[in-house]
C-alpha atoms as a PDB file:
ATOM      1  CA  UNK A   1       1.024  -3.483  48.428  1.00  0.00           C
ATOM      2  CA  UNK A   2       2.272  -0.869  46.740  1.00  0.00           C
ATOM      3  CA  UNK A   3       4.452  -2.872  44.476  1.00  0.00           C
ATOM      4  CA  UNK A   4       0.866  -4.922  43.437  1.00  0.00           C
ATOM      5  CA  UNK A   5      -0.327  -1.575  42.512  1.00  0.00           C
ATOM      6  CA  UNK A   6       2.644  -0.776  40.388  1.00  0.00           C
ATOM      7  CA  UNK A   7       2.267  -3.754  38.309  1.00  0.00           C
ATOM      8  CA  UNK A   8      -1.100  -3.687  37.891  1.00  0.00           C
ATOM      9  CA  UNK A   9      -0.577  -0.231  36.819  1.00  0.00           C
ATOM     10  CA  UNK A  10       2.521  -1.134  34.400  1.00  0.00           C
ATOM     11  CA  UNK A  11       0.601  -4.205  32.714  1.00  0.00           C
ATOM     12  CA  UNK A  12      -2.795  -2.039  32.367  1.00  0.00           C
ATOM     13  CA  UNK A  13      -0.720  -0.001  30.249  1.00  0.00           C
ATOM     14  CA  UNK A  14       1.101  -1.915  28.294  1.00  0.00           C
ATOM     15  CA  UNK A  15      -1.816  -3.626  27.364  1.00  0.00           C
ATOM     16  CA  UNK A  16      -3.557  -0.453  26.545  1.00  0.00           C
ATOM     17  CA  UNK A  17      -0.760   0.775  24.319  1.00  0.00           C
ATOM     18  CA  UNK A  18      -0.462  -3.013  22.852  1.00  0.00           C
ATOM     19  CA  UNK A  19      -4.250  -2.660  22.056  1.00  0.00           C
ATOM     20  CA  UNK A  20      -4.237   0.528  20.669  1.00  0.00           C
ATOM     21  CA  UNK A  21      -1.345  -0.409  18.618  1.00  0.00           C
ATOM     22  CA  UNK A  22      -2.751  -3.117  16.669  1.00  0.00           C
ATOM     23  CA  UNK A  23      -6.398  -2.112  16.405  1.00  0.00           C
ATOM     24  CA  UNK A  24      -4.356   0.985  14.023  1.00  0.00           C
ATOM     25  CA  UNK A  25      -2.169  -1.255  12.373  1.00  0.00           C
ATOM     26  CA  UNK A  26      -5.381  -3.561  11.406  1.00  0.00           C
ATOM     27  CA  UNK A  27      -7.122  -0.597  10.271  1.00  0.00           C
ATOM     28  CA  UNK A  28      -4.570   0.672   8.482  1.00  0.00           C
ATOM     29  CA  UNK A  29      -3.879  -2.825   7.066  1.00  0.00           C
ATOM     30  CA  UNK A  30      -7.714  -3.330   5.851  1.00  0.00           C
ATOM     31  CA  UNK A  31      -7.758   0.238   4.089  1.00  0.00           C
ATOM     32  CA  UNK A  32      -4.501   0.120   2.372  1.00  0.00           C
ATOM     33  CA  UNK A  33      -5.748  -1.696  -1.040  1.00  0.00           C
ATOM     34  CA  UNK A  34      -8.441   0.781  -1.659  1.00  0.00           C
ATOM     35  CA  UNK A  35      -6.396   3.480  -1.707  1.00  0.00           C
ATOM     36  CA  UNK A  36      -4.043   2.516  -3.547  1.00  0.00           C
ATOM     37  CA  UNK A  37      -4.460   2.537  -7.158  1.00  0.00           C
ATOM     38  CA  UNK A  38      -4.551  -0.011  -9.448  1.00  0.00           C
ATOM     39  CA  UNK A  39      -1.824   0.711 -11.904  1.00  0.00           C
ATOM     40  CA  UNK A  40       0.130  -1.838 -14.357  1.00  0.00           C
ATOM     41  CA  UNK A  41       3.928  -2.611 -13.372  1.00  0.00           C
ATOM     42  CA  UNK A  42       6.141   0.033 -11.736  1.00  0.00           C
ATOM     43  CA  UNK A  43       7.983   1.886 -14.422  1.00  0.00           C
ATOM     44  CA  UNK A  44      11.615   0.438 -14.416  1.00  0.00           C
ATOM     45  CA  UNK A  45      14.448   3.059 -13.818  1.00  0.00           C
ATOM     46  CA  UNK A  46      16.980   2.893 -17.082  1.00  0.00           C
ATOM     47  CA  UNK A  47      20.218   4.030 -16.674  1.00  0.00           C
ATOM     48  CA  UNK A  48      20.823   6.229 -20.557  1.00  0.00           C
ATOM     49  CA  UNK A  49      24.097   5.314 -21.702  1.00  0.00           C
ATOM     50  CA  UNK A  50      24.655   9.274 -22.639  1.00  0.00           C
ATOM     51  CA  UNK A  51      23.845  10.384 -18.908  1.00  0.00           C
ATOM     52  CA  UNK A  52      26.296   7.953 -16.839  1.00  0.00           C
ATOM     53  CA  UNK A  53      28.585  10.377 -15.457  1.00  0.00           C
ATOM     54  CA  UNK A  54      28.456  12.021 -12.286  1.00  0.00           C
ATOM     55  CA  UNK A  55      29.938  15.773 -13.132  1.00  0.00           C
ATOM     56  CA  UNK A  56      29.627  18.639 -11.092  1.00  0.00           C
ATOM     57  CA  UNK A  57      30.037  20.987 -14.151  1.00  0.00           C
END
């Protein structure tokens, strides 16, 4: 009996914590493109030809 108990008890909260987890993830999912903004292309990092030199100085 008490081993019934102790797997009810396990799978009741794994499936609690399995719940929980994706109803946040879909949440989170289905607000993400509104708050991000709308911006052109990412700005491309350019490596100066004057300023490629690692110097402590």
């Amino acid at each position: 009996m008490p081993v019934v108990l102790c797997l009810t008890v396990v799978l009741s909260v794994g499936i609690g914590v399995a719940a929980a987890y994706a109803s946040i993830f879909s949440i989170l999912f289905a607000l993400a493109p509104s708050s991000r903004p709308q911006s052109a292309a990412r700005p491309r990092l350019v490596l100066v030809t004057s300023q490629n030199h690692a110097s402590g100085d």
